[in-house]
N, C-alpha and C. Protein backbone atom coordinates (compact mmCIF):
# COMPACT_ATOMS: atom_id res chain seq x y z
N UNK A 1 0.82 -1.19 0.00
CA UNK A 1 0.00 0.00 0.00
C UNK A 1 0.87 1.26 0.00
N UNK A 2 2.04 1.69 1.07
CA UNK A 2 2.55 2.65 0.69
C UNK A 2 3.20 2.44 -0.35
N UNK A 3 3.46 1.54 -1.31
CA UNK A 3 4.28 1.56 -2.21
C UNK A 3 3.26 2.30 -3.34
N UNK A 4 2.04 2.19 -3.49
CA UNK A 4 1.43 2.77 -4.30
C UNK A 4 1.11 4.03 -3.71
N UNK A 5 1.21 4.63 -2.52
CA UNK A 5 1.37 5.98 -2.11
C UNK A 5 2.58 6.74 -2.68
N UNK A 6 3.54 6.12 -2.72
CA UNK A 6 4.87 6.73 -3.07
C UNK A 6 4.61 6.62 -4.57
N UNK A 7 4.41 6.22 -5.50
CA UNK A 7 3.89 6.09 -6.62
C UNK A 7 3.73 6.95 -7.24
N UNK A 8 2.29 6.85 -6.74
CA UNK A 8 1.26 8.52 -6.57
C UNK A 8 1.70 9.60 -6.49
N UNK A 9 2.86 9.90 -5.15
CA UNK A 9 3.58 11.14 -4.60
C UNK A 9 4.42 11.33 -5.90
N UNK A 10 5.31 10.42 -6.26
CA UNK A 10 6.37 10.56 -7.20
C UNK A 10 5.72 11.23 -8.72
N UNK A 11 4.24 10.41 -8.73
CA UNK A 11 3.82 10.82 -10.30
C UNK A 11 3.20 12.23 -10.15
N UNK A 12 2.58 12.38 -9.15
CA UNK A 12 2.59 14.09 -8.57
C UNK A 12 3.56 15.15 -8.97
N UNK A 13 4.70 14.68 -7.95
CA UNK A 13 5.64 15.63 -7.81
C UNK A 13 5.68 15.74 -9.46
N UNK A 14 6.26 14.60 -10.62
CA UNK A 14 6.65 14.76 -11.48
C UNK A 14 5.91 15.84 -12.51
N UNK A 15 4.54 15.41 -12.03
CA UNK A 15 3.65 16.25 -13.14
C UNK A 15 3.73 17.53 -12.32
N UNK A 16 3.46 18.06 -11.16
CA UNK A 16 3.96 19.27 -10.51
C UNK A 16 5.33 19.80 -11.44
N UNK A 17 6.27 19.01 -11.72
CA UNK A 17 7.59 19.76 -12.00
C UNK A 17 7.28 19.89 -13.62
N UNK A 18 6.82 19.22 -14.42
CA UNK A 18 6.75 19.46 -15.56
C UNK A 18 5.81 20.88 -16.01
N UNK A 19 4.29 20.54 -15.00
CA UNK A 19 3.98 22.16 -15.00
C UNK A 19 4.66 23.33 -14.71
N UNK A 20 5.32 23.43 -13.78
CA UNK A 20 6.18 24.10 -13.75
C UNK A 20 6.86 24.51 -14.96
N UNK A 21 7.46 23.77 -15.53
CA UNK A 21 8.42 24.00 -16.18
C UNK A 21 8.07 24.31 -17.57
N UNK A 22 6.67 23.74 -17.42
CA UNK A 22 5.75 24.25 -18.88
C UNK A 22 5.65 25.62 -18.82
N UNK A 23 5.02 26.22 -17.64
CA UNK A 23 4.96 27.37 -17.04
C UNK A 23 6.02 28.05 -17.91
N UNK A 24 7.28 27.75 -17.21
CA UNK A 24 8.34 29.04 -17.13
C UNK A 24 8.56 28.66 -18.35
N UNK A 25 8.80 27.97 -19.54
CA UNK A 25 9.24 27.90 -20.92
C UNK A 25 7.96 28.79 -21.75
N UNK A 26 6.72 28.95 -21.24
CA UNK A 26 5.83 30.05 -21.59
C UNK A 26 6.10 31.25 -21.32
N UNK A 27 6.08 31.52 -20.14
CA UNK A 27 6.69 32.65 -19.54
C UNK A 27 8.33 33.47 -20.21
N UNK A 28 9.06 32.13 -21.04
CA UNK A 28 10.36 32.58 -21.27
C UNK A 28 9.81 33.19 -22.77
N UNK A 29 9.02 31.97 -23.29
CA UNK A 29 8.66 32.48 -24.77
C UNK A 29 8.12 34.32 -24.87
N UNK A 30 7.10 34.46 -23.83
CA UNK A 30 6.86 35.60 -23.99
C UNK A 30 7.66 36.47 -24.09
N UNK A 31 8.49 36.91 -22.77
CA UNK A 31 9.74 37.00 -22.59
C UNK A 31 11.06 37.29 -23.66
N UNK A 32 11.06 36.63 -24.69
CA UNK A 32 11.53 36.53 -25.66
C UNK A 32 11.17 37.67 -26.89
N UNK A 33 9.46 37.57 -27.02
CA UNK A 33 8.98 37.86 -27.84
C UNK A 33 8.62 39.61 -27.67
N UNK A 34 8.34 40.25 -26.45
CA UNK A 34 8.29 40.98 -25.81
C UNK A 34 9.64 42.00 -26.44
N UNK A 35 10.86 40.67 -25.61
CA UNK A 35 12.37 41.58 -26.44
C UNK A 35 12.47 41.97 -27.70
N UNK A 36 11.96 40.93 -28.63
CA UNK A 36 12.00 41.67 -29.77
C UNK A 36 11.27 42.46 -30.33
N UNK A 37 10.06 42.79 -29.89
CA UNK A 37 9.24 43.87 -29.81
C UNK A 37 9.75 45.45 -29.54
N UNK A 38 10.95 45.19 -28.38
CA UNK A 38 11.39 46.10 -27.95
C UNK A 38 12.52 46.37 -29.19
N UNK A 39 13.13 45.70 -29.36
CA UNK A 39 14.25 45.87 -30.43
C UNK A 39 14.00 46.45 -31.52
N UNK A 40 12.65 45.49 -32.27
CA UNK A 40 11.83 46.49 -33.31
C UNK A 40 11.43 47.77 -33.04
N UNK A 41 11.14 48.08 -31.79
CA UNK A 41 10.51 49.79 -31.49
C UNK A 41 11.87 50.91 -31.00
N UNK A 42 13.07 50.14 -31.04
CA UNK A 42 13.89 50.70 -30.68
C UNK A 42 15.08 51.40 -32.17
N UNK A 43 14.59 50.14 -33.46
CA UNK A 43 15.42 50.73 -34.68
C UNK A 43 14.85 51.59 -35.24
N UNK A 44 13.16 51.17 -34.62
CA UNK A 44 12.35 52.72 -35.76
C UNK A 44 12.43 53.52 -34.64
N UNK A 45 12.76 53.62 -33.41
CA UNK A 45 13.33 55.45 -32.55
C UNK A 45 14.12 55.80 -33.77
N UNK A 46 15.28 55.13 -33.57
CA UNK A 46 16.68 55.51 -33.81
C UNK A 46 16.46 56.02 -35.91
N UNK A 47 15.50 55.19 -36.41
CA UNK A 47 15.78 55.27 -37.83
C UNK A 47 14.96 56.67 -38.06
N UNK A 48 13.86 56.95 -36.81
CA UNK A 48 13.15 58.54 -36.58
C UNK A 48 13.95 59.68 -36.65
N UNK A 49 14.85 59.55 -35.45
CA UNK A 49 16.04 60.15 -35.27
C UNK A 49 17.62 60.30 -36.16
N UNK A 50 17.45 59.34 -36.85
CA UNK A 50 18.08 59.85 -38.17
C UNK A 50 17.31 60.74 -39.18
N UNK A 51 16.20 60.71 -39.25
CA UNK A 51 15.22 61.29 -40.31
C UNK A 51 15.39 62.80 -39.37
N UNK A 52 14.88 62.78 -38.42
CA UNK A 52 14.95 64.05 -37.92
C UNK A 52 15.90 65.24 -37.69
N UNK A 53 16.98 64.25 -37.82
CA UNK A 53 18.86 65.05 -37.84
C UNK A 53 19.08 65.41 -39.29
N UNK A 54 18.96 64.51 -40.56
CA UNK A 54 18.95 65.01 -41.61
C UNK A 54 17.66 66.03 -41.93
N UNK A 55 17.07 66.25 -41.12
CA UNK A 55 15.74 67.57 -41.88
C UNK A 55 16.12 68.72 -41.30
N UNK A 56 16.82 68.40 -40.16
CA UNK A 56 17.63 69.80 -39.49
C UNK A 56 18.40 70.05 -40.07
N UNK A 57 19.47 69.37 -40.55
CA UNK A 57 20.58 69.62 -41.69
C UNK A 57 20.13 70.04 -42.15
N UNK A 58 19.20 69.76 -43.40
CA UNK A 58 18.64 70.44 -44.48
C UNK A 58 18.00 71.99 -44.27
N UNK A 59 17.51 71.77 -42.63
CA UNK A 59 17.37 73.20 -43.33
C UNK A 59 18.08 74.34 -41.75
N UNK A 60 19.27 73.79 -41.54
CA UNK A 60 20.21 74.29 -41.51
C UNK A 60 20.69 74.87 -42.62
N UNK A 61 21.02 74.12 -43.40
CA UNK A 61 21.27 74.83 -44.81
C UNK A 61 20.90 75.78 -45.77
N UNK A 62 19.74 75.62 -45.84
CA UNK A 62 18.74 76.25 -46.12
C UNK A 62 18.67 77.77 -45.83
N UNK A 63 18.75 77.83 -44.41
CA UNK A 63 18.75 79.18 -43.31
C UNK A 63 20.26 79.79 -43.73
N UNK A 64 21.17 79.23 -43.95
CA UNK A 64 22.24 79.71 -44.14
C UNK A 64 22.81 80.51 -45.54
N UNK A 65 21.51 79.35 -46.26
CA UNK A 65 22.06 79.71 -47.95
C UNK A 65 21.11 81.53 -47.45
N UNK A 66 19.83 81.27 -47.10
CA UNK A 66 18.85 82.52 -46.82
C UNK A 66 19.69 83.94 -46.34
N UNK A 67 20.64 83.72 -45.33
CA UNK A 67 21.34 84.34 -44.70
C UNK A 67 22.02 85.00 -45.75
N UNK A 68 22.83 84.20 -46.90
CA UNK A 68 23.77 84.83 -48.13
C UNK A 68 22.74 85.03 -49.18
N UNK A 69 21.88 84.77 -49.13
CA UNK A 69 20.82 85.74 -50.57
C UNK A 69 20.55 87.71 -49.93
N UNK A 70 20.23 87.46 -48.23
CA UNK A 70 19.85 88.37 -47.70
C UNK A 70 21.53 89.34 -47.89
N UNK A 71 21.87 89.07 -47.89
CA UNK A 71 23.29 89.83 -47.77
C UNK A 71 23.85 90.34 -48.93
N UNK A 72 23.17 89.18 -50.21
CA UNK A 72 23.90 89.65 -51.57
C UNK A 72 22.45 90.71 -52.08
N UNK A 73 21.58 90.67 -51.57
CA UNK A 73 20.36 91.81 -51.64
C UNK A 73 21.03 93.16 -51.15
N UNK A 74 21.20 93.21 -49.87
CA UNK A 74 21.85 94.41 -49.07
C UNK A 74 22.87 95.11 -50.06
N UNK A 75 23.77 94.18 -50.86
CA UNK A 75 24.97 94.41 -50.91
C UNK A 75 24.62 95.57 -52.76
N UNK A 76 23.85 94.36 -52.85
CA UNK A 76 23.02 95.16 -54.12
C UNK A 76 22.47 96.63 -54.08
N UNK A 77 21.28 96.69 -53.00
CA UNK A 77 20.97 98.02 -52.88
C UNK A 77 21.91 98.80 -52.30
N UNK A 78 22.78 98.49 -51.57
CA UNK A 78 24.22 99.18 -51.23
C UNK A 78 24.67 99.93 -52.71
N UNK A 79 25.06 99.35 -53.57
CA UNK A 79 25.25 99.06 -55.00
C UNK A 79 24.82 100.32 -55.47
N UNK A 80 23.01 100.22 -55.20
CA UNK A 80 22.45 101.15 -55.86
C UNK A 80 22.55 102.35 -55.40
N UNK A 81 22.15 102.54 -54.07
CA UNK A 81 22.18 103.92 -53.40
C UNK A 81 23.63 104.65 -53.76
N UNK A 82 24.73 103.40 -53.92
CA UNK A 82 26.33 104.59 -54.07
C UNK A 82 26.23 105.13 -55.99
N UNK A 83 24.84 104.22 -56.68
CA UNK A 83 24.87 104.83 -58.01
C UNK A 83 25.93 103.88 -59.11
N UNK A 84 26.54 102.81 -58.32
CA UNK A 84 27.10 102.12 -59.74
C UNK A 84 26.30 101.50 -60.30
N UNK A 85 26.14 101.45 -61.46
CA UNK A 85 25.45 100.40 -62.34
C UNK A 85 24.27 101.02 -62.61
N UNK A 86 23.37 100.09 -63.22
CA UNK A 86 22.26 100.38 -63.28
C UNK A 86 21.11 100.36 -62.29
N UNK A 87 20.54 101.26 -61.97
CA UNK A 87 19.61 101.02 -60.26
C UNK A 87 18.21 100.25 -60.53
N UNK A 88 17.57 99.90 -62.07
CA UNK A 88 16.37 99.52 -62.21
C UNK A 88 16.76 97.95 -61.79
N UNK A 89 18.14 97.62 -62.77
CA UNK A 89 18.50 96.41 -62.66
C UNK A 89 18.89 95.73 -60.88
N UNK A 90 19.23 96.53 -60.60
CA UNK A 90 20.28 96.58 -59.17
C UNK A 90 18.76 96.03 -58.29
N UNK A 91 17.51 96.91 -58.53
CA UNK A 91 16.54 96.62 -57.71
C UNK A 91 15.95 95.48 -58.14
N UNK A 92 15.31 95.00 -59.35
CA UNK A 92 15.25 93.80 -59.62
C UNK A 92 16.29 92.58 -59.36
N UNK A 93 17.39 92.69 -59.28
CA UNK A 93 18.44 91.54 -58.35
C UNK A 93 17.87 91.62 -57.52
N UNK A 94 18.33 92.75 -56.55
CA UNK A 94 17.87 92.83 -54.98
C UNK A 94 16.50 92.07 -54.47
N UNK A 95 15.18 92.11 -55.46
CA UNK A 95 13.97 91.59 -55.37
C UNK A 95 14.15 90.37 -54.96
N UNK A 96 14.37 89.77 -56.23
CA UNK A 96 14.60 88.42 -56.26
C UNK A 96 15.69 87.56 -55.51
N UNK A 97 16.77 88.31 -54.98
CA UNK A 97 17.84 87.80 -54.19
C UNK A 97 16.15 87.50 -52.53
N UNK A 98 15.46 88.53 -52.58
CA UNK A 98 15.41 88.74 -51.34
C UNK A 98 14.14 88.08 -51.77
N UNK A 99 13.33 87.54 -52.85
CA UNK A 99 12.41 86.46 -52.64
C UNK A 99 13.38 84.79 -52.56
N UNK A 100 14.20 84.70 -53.30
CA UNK A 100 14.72 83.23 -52.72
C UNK A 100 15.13 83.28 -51.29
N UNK A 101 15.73 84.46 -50.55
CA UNK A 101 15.73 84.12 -49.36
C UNK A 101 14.25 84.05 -48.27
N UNK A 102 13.41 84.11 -48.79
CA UNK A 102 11.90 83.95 -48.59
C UNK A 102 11.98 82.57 -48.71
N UNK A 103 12.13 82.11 -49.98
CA UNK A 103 11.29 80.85 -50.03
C UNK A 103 12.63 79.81 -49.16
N UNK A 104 13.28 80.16 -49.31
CA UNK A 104 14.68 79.14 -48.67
C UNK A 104 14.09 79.36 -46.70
N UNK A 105 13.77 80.40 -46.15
CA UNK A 105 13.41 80.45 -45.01
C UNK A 105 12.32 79.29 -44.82
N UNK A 106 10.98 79.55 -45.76
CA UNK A 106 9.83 78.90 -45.66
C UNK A 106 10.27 77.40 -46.09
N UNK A 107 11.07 77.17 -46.60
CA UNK A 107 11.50 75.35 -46.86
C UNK A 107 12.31 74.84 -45.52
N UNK A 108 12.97 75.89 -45.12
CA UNK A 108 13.74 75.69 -44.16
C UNK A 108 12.80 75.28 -42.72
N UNK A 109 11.59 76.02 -42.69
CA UNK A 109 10.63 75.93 -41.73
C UNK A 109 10.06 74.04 -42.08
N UNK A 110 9.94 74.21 -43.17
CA UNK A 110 9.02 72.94 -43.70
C UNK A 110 9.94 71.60 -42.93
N UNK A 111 11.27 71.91 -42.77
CA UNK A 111 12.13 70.92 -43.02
C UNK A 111 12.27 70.73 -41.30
N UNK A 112 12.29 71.98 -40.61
CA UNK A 112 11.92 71.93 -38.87
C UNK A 112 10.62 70.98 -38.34
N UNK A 113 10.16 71.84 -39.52
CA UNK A 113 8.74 70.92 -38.81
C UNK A 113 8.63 69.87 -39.11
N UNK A 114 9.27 68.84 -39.98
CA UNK A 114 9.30 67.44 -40.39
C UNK A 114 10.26 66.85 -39.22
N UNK A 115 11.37 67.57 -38.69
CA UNK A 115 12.32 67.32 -38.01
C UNK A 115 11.62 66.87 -36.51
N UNK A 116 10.90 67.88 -36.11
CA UNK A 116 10.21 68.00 -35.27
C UNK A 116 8.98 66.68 -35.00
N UNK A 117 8.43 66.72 -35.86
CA UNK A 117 7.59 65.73 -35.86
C UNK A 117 7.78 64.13 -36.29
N UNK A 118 9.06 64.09 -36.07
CA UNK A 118 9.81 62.57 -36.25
C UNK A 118 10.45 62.77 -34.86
N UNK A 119 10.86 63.88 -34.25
CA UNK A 119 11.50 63.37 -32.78
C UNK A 119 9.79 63.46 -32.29
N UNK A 120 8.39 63.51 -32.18
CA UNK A 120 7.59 63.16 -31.58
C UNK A 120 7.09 61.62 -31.56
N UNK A 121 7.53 61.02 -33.29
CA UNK A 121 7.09 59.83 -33.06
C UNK A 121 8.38 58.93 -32.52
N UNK A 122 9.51 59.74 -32.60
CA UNK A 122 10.31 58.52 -31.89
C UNK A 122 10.52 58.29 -30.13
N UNK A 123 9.60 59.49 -29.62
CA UNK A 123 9.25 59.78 -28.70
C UNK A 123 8.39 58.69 -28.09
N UNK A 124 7.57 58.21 -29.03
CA UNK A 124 6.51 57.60 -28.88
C UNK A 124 6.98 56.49 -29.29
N UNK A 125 7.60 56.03 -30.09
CA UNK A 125 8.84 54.85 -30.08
C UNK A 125 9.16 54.56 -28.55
N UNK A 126 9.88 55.02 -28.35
CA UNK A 126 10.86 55.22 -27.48
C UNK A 126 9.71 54.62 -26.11
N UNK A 127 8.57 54.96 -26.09
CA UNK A 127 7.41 54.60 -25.08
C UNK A 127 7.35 53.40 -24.78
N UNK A 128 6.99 52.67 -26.13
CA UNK A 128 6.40 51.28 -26.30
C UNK A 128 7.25 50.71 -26.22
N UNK A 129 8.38 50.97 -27.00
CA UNK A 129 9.72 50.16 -26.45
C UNK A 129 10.30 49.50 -24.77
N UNK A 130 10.02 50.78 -24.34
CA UNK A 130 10.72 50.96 -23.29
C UNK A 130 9.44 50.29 -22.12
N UNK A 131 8.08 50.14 -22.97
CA UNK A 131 7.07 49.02 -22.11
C UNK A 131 7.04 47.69 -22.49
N UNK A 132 7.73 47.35 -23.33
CA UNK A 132 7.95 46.38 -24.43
C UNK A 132 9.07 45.65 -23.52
N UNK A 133 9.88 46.23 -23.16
CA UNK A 133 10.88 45.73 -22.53
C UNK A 133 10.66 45.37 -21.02
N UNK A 134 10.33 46.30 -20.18
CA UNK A 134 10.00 45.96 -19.23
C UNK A 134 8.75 44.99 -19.15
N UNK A 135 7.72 44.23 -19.76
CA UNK A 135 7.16 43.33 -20.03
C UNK A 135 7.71 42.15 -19.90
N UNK A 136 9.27 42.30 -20.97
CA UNK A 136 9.65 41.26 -21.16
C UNK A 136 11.05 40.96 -19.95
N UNK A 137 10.98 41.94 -18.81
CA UNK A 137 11.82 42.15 -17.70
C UNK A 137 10.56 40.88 -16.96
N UNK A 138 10.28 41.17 -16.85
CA UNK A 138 8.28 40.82 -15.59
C UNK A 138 8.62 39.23 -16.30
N UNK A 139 8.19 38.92 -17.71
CA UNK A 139 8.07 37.56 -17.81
C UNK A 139 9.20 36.67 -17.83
N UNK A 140 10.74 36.99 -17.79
CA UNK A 140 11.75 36.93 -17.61
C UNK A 140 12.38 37.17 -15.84
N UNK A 141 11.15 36.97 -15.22
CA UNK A 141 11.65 36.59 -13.66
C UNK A 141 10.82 35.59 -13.42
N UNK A 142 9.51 35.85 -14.33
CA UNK A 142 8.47 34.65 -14.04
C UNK A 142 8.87 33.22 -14.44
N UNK A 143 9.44 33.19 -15.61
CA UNK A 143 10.24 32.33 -15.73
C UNK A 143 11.04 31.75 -14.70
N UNK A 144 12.06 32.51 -14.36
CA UNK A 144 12.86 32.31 -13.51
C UNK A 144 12.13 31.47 -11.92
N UNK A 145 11.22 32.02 -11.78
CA UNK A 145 10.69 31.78 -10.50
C UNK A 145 9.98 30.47 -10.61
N UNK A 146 9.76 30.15 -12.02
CA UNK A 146 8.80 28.64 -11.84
C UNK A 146 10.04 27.94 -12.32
N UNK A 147 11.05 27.77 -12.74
CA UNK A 147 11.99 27.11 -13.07
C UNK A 147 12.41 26.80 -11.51
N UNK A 148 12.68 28.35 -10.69
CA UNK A 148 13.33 27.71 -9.35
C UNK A 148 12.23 26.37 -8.61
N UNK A 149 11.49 27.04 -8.73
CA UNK A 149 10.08 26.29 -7.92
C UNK A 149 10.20 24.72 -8.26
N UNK A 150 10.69 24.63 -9.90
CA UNK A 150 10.49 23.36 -10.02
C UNK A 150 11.80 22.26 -9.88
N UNK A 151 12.80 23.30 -9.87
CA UNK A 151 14.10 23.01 -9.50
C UNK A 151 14.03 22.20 -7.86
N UNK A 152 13.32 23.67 -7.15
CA UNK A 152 13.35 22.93 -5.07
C UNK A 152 12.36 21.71 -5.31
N UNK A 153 11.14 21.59 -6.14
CA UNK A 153 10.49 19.92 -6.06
C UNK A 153 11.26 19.12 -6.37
N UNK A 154 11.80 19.22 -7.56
CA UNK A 154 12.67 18.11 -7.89
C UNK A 154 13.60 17.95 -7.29
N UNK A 155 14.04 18.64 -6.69
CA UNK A 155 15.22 18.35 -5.67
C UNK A 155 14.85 17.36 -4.40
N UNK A 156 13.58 18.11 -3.92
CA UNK A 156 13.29 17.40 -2.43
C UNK A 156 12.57 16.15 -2.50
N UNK A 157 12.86 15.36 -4.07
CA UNK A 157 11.75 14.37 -4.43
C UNK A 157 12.88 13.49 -4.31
């Protein structure tokens, strides 16, 4: 009779440890899957943040070229007021020097605000990721904890 008690206990414990261990190999899968979740939300931050550094460049540039249209305008009506050249011509340069630095400002804006609105979504990247991960922190102890669990049964069996 106790021999079929011990039996019993043994086929217990065993199926106890295998749940277990079913457990934490679920728990790891998630765990797993979670990480790469995070990894994926972490190349589109970073591929945001490249997009957003090159639109600043751009219109860094932009602002700068604006800066030398505005100057070769000045330099023009400078031009005119001292009387060299022709002054109808001198003012028509000057116009147009000083509408491309118009439109080079307003592209330059365009190119902020694209800049801008890629560091918001990598912002928002950067969110899910960073819950993505800690998810996969949580199911990556759970693991751990039914593995131990099934580790001390099997031990004390």
């Amino acid at each position: 009779m106790s021999d079929i008690r011990g039996e019993k206990f043994h086929a217990r414990t065993y199926h106890d440890v295998a749940k277990l261990r079913a457990e934490a190999a679920e728990h790891s899968a998630k765990a797993a899957k979670y990480y790469s979740k995070y990894m994926e939300y972490d190349r589109k931050r970073e591929a945001q943040i490249a997009k957003a550094v090159r639109n600043r460049e751009k219109a860094e540039k932009l602002m700068g070229r604006s800066k030398e249209l505005e100057a070769k305008a000045a330099e023009l009506e400078s031009e005119m007021s001292s009387g060299i050249g022709n002054p109808e011509k001198l003012r028509v340069k000057a116009a147009k020097a000083r509408e491309k630095a118009a439109k080079a400002r307003e592209k330059a804006a365009v190119y902020e605000s694209r800049a801008a609105s890629y560091n918001e979504k990598a912002a928002k990247y950067r969110e899910v990721a960073v819950e993505a991960l800690e998810k996969s922190k949580m199911h990556e102890v759970e693991a751990k904890n039914f593995t131990r669990r099934a580790d001390r049964i099997a031990a004390s069996d």
